[in-house]
C-alpha atoms as a PDB file:
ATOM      1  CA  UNK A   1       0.000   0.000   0.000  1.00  0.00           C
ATOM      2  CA  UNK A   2       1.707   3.470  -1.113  1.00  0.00           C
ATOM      3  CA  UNK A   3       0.925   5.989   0.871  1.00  0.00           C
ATOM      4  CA  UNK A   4       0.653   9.668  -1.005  1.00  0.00           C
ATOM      5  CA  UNK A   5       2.095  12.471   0.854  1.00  0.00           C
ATOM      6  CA  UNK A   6       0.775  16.195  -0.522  1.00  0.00           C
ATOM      7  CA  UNK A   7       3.463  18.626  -1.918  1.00  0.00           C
ATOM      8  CA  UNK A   8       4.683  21.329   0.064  1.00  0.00           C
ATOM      9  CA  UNK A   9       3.280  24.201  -1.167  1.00  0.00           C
ATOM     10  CA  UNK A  10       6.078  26.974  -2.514  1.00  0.00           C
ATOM     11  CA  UNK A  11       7.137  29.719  -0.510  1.00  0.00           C
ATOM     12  CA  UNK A  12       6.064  32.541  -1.183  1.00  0.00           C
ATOM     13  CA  UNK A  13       8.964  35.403  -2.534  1.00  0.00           C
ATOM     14  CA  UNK A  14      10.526  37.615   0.247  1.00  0.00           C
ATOM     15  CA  UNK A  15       9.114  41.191  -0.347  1.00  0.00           C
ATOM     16  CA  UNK A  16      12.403  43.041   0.878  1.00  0.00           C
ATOM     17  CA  UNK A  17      11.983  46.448   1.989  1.00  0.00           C
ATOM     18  CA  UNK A  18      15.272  48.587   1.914  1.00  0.00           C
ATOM     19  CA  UNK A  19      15.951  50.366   4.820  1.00  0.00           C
ATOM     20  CA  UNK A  20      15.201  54.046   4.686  1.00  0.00           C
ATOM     21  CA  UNK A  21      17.932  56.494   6.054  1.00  0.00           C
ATOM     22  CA  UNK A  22      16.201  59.957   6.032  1.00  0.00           C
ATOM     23  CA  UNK A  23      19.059  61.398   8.138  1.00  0.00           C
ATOM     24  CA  UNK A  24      21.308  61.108   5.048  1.00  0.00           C
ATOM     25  CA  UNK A  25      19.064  63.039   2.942  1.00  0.00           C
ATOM     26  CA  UNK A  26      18.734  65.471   5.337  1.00  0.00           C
ATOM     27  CA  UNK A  27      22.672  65.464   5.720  1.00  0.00           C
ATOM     28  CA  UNK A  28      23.323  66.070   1.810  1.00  0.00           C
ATOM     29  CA  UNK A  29      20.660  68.621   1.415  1.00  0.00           C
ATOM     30  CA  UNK A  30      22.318  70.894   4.064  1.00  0.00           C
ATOM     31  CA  UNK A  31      25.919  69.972   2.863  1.00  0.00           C
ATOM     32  CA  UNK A  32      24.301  71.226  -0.545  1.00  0.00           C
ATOM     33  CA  UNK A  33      23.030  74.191   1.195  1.00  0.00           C
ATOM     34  CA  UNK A  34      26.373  75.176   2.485  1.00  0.00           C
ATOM     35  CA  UNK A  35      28.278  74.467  -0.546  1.00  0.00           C
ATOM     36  CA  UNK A  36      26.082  76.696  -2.106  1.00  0.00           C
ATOM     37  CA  UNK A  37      26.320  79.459   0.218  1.00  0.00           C
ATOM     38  CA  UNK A  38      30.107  78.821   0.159  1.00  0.00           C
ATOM     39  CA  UNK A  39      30.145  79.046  -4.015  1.00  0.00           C
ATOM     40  CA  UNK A  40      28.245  82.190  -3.770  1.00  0.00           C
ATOM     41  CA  UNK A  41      30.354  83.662  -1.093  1.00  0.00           C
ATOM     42  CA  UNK A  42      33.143  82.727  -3.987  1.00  0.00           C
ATOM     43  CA  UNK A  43      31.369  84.501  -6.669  1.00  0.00           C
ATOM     44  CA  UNK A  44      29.796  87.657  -5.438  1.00  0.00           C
ATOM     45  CA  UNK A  45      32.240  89.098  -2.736  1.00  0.00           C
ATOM     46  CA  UNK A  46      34.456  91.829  -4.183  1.00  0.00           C
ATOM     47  CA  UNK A  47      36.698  91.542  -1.486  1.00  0.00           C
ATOM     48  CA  UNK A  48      38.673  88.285  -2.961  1.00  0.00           C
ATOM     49  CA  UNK A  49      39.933  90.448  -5.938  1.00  0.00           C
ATOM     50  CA  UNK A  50      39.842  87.243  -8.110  1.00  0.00           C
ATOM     51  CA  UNK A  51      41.669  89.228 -11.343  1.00  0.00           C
ATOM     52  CA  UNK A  52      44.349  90.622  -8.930  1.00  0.00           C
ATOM     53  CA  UNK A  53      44.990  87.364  -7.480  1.00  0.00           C
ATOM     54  CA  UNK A  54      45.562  85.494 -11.019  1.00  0.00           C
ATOM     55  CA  UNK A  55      47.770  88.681 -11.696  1.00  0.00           C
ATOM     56  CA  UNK A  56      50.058  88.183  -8.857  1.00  0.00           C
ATOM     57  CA  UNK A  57      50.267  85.080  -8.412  1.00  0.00           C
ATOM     58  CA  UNK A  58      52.711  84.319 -11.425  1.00  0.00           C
ATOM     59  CA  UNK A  59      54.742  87.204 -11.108  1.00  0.00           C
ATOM     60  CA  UNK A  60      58.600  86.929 -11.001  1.00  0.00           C
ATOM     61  CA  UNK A  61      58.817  87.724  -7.147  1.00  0.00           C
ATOM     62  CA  UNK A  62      56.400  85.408  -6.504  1.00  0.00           C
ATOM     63  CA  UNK A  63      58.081  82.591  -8.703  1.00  0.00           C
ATOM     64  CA  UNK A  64      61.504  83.447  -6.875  1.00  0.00           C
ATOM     65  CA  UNK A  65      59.416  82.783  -3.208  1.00  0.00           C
ATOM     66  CA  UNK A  66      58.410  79.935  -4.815  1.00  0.00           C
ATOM     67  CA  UNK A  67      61.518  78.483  -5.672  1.00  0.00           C
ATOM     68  CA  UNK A  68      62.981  79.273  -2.729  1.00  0.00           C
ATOM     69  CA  UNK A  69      60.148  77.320  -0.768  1.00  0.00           C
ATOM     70  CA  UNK A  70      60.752  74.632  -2.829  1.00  0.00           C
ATOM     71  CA  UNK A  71      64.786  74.180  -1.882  1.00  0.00           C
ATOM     72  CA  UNK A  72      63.762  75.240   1.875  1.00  0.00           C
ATOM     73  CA  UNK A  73      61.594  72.255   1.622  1.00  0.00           C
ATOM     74  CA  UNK A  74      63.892  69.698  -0.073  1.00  0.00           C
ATOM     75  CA  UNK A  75      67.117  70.462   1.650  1.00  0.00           C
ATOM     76  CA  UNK A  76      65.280  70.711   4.869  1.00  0.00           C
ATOM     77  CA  UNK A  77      63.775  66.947   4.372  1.00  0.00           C
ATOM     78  CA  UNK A  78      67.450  65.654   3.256  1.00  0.00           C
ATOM     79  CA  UNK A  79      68.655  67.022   7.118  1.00  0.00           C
ATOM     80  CA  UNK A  80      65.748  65.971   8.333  1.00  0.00           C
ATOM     81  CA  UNK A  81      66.134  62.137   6.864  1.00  0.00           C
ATOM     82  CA  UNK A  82      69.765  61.366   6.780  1.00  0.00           C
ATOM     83  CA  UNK A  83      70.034  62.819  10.464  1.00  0.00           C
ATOM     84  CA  UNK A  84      67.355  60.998  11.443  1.00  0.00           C
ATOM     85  CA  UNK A  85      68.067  57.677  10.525  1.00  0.00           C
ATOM     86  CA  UNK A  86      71.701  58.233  12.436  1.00  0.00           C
ATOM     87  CA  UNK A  87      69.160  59.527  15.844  1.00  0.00           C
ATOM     88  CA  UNK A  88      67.081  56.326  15.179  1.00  0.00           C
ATOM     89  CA  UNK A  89      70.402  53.958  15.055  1.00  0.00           C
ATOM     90  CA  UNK A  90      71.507  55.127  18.208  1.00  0.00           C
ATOM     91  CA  UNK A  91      68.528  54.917  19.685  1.00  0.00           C
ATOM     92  CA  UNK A  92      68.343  51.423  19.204  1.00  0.00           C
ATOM     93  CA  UNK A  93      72.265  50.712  19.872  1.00  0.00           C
ATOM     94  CA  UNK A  94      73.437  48.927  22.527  1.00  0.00           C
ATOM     95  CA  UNK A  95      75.479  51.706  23.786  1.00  0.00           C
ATOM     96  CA  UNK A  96      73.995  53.790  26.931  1.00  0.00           C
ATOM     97  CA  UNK A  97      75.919  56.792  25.791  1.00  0.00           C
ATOM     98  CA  UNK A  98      74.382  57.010  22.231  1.00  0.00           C
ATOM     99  CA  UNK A  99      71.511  56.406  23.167  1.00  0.00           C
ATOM    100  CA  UNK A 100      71.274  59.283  26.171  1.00  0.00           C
ATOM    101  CA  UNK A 101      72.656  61.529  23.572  1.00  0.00           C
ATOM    102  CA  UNK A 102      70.500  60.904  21.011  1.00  0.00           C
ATOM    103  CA  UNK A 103      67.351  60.799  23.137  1.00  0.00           C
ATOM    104  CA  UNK A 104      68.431  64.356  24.355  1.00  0.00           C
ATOM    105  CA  UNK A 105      68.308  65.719  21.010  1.00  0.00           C
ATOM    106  CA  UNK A 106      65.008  64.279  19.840  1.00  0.00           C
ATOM    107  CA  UNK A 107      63.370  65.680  23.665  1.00  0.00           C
ATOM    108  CA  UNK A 108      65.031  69.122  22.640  1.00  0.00           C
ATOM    109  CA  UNK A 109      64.172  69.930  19.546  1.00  0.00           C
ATOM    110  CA  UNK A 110      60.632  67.633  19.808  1.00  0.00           C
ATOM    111  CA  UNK A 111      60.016  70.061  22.399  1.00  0.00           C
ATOM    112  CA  UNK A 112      60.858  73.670  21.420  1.00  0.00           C
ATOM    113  CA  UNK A 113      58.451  75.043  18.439  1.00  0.00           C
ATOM    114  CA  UNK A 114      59.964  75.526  14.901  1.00  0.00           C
ATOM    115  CA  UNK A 115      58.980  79.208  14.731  1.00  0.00           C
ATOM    116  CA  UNK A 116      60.995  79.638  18.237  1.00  0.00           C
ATOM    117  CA  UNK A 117      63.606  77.550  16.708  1.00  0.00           C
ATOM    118  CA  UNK A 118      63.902  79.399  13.199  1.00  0.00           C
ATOM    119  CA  UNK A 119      63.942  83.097  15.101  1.00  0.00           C
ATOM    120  CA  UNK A 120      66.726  81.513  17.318  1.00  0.00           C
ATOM    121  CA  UNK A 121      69.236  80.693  14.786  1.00  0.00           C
ATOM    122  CA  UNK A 122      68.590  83.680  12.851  1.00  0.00           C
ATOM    123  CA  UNK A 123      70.079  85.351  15.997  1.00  0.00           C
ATOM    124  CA  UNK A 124      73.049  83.173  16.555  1.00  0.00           C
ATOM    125  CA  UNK A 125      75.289  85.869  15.363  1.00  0.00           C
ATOM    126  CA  UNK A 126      74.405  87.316  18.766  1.00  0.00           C
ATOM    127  CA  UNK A 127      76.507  84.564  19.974  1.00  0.00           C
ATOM    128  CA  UNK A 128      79.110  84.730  17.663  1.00  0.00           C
ATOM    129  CA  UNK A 129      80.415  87.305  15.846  1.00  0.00           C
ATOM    130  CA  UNK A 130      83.408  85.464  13.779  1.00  0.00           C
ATOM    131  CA  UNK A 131      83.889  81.969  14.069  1.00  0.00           C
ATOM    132  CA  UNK A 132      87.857  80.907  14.123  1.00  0.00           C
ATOM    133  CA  UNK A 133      89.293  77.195  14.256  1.00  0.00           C
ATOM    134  CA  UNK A 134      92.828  76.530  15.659  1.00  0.00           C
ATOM    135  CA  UNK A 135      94.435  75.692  18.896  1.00  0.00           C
ATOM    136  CA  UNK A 136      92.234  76.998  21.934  1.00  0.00           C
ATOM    137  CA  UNK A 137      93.630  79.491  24.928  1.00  0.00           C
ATOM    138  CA  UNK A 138      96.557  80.188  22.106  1.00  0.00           C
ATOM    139  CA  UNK A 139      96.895  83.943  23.935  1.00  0.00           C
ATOM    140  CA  UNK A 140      97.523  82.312  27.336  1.00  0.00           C
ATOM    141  CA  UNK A 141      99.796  79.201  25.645  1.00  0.00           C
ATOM    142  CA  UNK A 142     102.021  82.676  24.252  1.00  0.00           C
ATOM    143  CA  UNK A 143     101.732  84.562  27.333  1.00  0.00           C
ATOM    144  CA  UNK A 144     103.203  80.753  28.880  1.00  0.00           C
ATOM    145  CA  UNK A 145     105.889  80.827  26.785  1.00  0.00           C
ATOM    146  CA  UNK A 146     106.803  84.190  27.069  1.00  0.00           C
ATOM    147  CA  UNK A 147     105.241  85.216  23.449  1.00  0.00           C
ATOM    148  CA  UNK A 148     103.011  88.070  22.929  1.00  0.00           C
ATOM    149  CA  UNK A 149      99.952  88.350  20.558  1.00  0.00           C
ATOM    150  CA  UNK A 150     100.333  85.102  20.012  1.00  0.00           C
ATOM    151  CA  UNK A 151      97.531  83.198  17.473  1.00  0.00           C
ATOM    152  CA  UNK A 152      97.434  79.672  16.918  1.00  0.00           C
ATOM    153  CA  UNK A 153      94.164  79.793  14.034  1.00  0.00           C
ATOM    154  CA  UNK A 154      93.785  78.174  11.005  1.00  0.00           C
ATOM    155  CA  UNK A 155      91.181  80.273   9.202  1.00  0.00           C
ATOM    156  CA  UNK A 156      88.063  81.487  10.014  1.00  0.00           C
ATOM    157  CA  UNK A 157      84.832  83.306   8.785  1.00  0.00           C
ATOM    158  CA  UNK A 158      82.363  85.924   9.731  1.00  0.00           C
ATOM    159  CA  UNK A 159      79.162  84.414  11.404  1.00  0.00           C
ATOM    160  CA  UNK A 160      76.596  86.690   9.851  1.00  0.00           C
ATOM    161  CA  UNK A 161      77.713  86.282   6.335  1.00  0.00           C
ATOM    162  CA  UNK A 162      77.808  82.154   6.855  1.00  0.00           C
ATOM    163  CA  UNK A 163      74.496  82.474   8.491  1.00  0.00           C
ATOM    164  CA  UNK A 164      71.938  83.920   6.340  1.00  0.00           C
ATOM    165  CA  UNK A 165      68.191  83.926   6.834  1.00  0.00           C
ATOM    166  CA  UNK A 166      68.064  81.318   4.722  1.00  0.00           C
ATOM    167  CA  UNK A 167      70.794  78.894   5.885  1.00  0.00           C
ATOM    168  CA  UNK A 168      69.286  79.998   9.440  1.00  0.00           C
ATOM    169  CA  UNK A 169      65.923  78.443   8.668  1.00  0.00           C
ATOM    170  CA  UNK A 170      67.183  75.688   6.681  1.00  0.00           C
ATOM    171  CA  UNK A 171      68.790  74.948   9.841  1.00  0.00           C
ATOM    172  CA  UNK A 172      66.337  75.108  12.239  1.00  0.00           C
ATOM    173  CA  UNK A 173      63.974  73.231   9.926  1.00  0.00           C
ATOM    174  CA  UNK A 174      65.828  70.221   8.966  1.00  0.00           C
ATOM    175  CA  UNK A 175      67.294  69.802  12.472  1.00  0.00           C
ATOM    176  CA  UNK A 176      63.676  69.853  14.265  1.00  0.00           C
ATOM    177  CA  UNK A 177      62.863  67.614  11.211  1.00  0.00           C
ATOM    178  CA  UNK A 178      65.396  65.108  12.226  1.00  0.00           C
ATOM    179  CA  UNK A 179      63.684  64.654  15.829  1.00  0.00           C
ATOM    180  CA  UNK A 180      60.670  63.834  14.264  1.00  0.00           C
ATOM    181  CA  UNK A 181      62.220  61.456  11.479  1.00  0.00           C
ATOM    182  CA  UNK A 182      64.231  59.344  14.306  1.00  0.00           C
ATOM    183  CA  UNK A 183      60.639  58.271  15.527  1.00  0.00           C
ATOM    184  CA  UNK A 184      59.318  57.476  12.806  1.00  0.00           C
ATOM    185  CA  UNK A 185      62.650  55.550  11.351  1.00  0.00           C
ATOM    186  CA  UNK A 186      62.982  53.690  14.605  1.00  0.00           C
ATOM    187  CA  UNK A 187      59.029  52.417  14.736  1.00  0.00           C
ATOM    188  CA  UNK A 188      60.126  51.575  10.978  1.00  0.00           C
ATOM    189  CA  UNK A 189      62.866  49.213  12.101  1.00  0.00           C
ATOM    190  CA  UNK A 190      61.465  48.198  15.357  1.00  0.00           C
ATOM    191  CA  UNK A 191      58.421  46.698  12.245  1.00  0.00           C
ATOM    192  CA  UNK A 192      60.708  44.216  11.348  1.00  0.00           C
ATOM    193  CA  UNK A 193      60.599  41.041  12.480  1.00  0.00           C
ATOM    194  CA  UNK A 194      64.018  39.848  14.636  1.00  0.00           C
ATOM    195  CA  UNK A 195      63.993  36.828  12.697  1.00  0.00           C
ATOM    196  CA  UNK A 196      65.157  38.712   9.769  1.00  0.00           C
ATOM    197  CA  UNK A 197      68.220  40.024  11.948  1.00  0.00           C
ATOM    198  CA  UNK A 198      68.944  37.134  13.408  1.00  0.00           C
ATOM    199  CA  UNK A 199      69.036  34.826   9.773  1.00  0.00           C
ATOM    200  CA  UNK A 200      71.200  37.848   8.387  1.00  0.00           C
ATOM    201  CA  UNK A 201      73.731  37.636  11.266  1.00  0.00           C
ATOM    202  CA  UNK A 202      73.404  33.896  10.817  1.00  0.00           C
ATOM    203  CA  UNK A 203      74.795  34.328   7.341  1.00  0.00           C
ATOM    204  CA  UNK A 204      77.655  36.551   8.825  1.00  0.00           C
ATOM    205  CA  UNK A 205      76.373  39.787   7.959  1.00  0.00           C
ATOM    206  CA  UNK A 206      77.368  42.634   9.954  1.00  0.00           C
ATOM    207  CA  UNK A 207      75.107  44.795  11.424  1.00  0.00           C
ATOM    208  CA  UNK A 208      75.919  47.567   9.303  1.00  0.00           C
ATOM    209  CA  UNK A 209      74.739  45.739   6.333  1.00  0.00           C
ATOM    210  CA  UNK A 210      72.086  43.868   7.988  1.00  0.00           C
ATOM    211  CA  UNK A 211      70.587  47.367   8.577  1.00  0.00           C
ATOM    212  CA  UNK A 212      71.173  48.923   5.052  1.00  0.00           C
ATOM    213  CA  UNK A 213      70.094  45.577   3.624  1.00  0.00           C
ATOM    214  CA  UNK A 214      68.036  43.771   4.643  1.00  0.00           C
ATOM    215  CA  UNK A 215      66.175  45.683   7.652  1.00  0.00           C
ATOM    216  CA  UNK A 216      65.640  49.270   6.102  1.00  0.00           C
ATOM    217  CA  UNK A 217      64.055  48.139   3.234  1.00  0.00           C
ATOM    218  CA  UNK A 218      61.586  46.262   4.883  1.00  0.00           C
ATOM    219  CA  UNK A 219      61.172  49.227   7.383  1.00  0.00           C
ATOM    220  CA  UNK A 220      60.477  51.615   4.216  1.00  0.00           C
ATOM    221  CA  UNK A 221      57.073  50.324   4.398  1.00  0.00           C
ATOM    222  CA  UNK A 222      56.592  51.722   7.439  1.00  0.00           C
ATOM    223  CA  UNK A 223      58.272  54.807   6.847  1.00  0.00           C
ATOM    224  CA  UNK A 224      56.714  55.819   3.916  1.00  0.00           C
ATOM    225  CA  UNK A 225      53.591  57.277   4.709  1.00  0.00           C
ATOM    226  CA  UNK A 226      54.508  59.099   7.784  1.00  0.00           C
ATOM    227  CA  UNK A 227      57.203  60.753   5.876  1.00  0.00           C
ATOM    228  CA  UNK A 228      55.556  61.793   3.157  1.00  0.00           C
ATOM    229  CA  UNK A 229      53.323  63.836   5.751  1.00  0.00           C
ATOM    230  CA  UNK A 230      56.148  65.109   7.220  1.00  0.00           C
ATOM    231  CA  UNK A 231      56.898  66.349   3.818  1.00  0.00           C
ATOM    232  CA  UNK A 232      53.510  67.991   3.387  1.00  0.00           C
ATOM    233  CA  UNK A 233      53.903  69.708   6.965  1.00  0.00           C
ATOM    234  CA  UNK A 234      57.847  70.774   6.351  1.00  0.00           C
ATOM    235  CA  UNK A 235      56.358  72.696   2.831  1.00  0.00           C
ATOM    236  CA  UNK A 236      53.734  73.908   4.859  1.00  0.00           C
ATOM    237  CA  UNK A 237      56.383  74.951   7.719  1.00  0.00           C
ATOM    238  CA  UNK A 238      58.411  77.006   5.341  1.00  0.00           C
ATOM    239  CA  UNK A 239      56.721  79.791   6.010  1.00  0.00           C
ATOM    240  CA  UNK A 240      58.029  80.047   9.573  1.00  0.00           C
ATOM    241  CA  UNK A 241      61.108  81.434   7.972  1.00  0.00           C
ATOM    242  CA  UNK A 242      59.224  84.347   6.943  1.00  0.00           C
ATOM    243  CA  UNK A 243      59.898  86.114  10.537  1.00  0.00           C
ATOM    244  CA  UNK A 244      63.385  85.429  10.677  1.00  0.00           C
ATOM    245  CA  UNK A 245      63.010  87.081   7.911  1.00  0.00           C
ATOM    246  CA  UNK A 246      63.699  85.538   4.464  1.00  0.00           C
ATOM    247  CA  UNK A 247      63.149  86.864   1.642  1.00  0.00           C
ATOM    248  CA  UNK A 248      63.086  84.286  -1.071  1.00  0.00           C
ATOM    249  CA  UNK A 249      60.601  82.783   0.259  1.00  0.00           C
ATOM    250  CA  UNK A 250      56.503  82.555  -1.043  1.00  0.00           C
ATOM    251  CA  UNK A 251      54.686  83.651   1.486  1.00  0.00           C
ATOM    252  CA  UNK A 252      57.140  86.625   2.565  1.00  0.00           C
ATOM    253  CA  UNK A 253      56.860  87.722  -1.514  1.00  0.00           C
ATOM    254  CA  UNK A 254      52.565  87.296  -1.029  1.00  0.00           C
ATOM    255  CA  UNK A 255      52.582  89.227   2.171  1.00  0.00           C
ATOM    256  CA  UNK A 256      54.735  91.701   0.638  1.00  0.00           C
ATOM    257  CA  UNK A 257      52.559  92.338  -2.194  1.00  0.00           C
ATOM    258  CA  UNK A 258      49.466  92.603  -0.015  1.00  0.00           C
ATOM    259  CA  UNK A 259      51.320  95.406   1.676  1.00  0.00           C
ATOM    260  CA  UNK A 260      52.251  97.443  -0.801  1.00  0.00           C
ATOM    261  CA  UNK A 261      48.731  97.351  -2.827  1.00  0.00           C
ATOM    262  CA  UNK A 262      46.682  97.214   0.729  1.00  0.00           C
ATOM    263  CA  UNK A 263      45.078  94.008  -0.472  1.00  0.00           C
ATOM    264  CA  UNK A 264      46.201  91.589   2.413  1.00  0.00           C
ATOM    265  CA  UNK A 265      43.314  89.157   2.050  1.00  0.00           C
ATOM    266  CA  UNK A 266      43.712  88.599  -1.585  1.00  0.00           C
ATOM    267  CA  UNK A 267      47.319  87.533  -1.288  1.00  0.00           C
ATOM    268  CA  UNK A 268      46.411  85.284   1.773  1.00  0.00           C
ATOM    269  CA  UNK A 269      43.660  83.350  -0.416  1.00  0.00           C
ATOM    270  CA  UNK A 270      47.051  83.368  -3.472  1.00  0.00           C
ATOM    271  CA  UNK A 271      48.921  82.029  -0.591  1.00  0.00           C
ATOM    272  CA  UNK A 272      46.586  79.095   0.080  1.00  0.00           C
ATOM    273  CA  UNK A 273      45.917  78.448  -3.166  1.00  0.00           C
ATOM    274  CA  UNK A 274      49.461  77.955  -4.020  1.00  0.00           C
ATOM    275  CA  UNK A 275      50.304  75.762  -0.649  1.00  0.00           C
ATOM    276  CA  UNK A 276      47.151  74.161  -1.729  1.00  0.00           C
ATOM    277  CA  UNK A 277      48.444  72.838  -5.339  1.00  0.00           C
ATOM    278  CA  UNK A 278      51.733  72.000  -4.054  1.00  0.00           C
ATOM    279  CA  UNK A 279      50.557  69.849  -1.160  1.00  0.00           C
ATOM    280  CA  UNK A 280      48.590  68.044  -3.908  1.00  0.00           C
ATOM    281  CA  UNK A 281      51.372  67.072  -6.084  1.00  0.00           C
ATOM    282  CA  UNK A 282      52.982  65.880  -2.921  1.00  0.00           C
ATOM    283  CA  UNK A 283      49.676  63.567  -1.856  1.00  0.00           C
ATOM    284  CA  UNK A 284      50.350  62.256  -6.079  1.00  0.00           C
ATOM    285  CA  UNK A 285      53.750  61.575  -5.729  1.00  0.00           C
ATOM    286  CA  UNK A 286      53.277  59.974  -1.726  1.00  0.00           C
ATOM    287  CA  UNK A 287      50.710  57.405  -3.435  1.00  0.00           C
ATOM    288  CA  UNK A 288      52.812  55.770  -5.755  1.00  0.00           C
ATOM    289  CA  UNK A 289      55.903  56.279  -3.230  1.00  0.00           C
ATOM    290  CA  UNK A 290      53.732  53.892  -0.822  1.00  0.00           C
ATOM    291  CA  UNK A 291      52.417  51.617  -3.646  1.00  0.00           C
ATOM    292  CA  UNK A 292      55.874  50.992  -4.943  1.00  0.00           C
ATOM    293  CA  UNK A 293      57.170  49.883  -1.352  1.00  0.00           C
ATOM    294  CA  UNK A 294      53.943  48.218  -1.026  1.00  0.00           C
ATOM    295  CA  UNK A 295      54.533  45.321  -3.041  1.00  0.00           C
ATOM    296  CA  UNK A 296      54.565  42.009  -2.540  1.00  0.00           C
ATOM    297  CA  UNK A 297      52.729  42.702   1.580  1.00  0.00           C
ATOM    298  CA  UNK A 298      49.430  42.002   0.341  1.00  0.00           C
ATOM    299  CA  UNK A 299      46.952  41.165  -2.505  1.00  0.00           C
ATOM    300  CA  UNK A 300      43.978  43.231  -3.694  1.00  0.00           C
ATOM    301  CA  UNK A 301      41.014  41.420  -4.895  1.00  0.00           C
ATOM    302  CA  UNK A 302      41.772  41.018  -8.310  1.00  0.00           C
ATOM    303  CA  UNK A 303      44.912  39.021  -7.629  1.00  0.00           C
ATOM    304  CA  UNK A 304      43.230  36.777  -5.224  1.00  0.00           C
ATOM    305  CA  UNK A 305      40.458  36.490  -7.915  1.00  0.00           C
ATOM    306  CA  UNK A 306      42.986  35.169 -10.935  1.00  0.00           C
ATOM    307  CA  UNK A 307      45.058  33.014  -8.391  1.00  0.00           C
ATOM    308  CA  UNK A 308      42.076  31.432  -7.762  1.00  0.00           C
ATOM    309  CA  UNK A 309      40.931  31.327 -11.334  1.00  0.00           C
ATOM    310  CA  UNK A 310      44.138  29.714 -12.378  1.00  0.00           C
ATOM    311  CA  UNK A 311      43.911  26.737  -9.710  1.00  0.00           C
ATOM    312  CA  UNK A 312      40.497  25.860 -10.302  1.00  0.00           C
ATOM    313  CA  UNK A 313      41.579  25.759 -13.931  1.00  0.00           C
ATOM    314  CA  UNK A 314      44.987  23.904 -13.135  1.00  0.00           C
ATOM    315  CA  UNK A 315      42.569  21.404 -10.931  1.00  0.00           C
ATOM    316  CA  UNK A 316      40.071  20.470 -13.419  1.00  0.00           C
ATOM    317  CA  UNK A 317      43.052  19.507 -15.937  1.00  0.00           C
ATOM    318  CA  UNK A 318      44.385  17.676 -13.969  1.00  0.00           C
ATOM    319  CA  UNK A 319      41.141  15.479 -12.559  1.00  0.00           C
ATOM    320  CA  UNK A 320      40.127  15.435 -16.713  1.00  0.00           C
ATOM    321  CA  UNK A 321      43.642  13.899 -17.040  1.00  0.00           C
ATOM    322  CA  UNK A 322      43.781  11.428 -14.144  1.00  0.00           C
ATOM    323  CA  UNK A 323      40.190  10.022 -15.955  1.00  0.00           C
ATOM    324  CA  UNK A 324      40.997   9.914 -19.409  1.00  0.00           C
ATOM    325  CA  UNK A 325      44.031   7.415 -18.169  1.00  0.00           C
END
């Protein structure tokens, strides 16, 4: 005897209802609002002087501040980084003594602010008037020996003419850079795994090539992104120098154009539109500075995608292979 047992009756589809988010709406409609307000503000004040500001802003004193933020910048960074990875080495040395001395120097200038610093060394001449190297105490040494007037000095050089506003804030700049960079070098190192040190010094490496090969370009992932926003902040920082004063320098040159036409505010919306392009090539060039030293940590999706592609392909060859024999 069969026994018939009814069919189950099919579901019925889900009616999905998406879920409503009126607090977004109301969040882009008063974004829209402002942006409007902001566009008009743009538009209709007289006060921003558009056609003065595209007239100054490419004028040859205004180039020559803008070359001379430029090398501020990059020779300020080069300090910065090449001191800074020598702070961060002897942080991490074994060494008590290098590593007080170092850890002095990054809780000085870490410490004191960069526009303090920059007005300082434009003022070491206070300190110094002429700088002379040779054989210290060589009056009293004479006076020993029964010599008058005597001099024991090599050469020497006038302070003030050495120490220009610019080599001042270059100066102050890059060194206060360096504090900063030691961090960020020695979390860079401190990323890498011991293992790596450990294999190298295995192999007989010594530590000075362990470090410039094997652990400092692993650490450059690390170091990367950090740095590059130090970048961004030392361009930004570059017009600190403006008070001690310099003069080849962009934001001195906008300032002193405001000044002399009584339009200040224009030349501080040139200014920011100026920092504002260069910070974006920096952001361009600080993407494909971190891609680059990126490689090989990580897959995106599309990678996992084809290496996944390829072994389901490379299995079903294989199982259509083990058959046909």
């Amino acid at each position: 005897m069969t026994v018939e047992t009814p069919e189950r009756a099919r579901p019925e589809p889900i009616k999905a209802v998406p879920v409503r988010h009126p607090g977004r709406w109301v969040a882009i409609a008063v974004l829209a609002v402002l942006a409007a307000m902001f566009v008009n503000l743009l538009v209709t004040n007289k006060a921003f002087n558009w056609p003065m500001i595209v007239d100054e802003m490419f004028r040859p004193p205004i180039m020559e501040g803008l070359r001379g933020t430029l090398a501020l910048t990059v020779l300020s960074m080069l300090i910065g980084i090449v001191l800074g990875i020598v702070l961060a080495v002897m942080r991490l040395s074994e060494n008590p003594v290098l590593r007080g001395v170092a850890w002095l120097y990054v809780w000085f200038f870490r410490g004191v602010p960069r526009l303090v610093l920059a007005i300082l060394f434009g003022n070491l001449g206070i300190l110094w008037a002429r700088v002379e190297f040779g054989l210290p105490f060589d009056r009293q040494l004479g006076a020993l020996f029964g010599i008058e007037n005597f001099e024991a000095r090599l050469f020497g050089f006038s302070a003030l003419e050495i120490l220009t506003g610019f080599v001042a804030g270059m100066l102050a700049l890059g060194l206060s850079e360096a504090a900063y960079m030691a961090e960020i070098v020695r979390a860079g190192i401190q990323s890498v795994d011991e293992g790596q040190t450990e294999a190298a010094a295995a192999l007989g490496m010594s530590r000075t090539q362990i470090m410039r090969r094997i652990v400092l370009p692993q650490a450059m992932r690390v170091i990367i992104p950090p740095t590059g926003n130090e970048t961004i902040a030392m361009l930004k920082d570059t017009s600190l120098v403006a008070f001690v004063p310099v003069s080849a320098e962009l934001f001195f040159q906008l300032k002193a154009v405001g000044s002399r036409t009584f339009q200040v505010f224009p030349m501080y919306v040139a200014a920011c539109l100026w920092y504002l392009a260069l910070t974006s090539v920096l952001l361009v060039g600080q993407h494909y500075l971190e891609k680059h030293f990126s490689k090989g940590v990580g897959r995106s999706a599309r990678a996992r995608t084809r290496l996944r592609t390829i072994t389901a392909e490379t299995g079903s060859s294989s199982a259509g292979g083990a058959g046909d024999v």
